[in-house]
Protein backbone atom coordinates (compact mmCIF):
# COMPACT_ATOMS: atom_id res chain seq x y z
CA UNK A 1 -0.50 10.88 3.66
CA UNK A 2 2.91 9.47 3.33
CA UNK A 3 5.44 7.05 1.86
CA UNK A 4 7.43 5.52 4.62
CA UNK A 5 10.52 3.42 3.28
CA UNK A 6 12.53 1.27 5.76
CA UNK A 7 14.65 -1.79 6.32
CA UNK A 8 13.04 -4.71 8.06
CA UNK A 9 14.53 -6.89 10.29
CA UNK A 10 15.80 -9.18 7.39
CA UNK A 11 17.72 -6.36 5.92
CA UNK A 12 14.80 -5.64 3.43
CA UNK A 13 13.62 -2.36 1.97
CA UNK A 14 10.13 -2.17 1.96
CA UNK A 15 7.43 0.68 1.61
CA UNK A 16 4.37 0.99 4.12
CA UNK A 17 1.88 4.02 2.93
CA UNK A 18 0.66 6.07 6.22
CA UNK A 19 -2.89 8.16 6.32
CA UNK A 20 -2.09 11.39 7.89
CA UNK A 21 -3.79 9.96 11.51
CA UNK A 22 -0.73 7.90 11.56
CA UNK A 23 -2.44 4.58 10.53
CA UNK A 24 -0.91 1.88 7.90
CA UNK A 25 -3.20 2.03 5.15
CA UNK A 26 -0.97 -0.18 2.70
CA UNK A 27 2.40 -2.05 2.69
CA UNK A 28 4.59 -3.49 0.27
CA UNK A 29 6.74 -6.82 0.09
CA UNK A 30 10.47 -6.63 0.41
CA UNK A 31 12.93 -5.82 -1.97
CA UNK A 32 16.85 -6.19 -1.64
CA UNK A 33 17.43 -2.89 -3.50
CA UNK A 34 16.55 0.25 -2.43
CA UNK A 35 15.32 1.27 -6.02
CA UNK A 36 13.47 -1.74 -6.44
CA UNK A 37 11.15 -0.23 -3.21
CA UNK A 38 11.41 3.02 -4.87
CA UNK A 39 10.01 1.43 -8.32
CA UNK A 40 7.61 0.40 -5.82
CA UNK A 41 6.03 3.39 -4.63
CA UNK A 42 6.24 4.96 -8.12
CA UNK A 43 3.67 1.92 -9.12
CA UNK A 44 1.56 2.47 -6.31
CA UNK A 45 1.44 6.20 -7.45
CA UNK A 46 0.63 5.48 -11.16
CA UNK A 47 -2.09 3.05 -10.09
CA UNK A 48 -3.59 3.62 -6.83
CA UNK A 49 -6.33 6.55 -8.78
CA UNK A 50 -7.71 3.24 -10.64
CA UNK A 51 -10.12 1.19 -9.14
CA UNK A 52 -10.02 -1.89 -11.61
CA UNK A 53 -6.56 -2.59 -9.68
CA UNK A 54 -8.44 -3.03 -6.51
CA UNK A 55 -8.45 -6.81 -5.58
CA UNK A 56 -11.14 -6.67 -2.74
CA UNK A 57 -10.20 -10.08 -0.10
CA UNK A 58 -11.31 -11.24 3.07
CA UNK A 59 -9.15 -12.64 5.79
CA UNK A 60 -9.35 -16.23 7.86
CA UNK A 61 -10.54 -13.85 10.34
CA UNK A 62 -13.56 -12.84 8.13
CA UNK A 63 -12.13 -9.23 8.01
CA UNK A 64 -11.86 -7.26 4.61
CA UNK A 65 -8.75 -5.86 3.04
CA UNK A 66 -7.67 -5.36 -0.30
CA UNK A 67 -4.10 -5.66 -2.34
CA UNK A 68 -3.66 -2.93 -4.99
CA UNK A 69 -1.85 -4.62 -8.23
CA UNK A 70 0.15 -3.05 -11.16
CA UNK A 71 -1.08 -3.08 -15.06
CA UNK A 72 0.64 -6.74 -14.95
CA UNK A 73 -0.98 -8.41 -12.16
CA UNK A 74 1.79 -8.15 -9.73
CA UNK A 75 0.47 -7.36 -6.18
CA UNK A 76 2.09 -4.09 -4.59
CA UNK A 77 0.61 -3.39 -1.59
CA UNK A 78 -1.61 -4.95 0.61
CA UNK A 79 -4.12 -2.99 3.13
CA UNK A 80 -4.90 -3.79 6.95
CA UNK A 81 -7.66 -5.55 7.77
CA UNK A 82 -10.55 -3.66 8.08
CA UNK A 83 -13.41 -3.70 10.57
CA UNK A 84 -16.40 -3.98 8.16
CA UNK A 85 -16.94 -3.87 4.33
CA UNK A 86 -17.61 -0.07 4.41
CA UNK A 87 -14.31 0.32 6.39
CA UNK A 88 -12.12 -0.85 3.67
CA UNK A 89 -13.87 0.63 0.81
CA UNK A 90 -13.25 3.86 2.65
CA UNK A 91 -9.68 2.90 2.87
CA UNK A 92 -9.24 2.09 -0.94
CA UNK A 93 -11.09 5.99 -1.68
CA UNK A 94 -8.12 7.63 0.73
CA UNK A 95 -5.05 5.65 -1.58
CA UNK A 96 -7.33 6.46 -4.58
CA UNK A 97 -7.69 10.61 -3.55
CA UNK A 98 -4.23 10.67 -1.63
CA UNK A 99 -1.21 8.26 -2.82
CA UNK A 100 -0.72 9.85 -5.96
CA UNK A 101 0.40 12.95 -4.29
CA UNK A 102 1.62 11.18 -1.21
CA UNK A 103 5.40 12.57 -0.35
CA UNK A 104 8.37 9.62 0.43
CA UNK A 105 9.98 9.74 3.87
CA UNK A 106 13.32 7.50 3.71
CA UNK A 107 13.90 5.74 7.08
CA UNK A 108 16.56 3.68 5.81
């Protein structure tokens, strides 16, 4: 698993967490400073091992996903949707187990 950092097409940094299969598992909102995104990913790492920051959603579509917050509420990073309930549960276990150690790859 992996940290991915990159500029969007708006000229924002922002952070998108990969599973080592190459899938998005999690992706942050954009920052205009790089070490704003970097503060990011640090508060993923310091959180993501805690399930009470979990916020478990569903989609229009009907399809689950989750946002992971910081100790103040703040939302930083949302999940995929997920095919079924299971699915996404799953998904929040592999951030739990692997984000903590995850390594950052700078794309900017």
């Amino acid at each position: 698993m992996k940290f991915e950092m990159y500029k969007d097409k708006g000229g924002e940094f922002r952070f998108r967490l990969k599973a080592s299969n190459g899938e998005n598992i999690l992706k942050s909102e954009g920052y205009v400073v790089r070490a704003s995104c970097k503060n990011g990913i640090d508060s993923v790492k310091m959180n993501s091992d805690k399930d009470r920051r979990y916020v478990r959603l569903v989609a229009k579509n009907g399809e689950p996903y989750f946002n992971l917050k910081a100790s103040n509420g703040r939302v930083i990073g949302t999940s995929e949707t997920y095919s079924s309930k299971q699915a996404c549960e799953n998904g929040i276990r592999s951030v739990m187990t692997n984000a903590p150690a995850a390594t950052i790859e700078d794309l900017t």
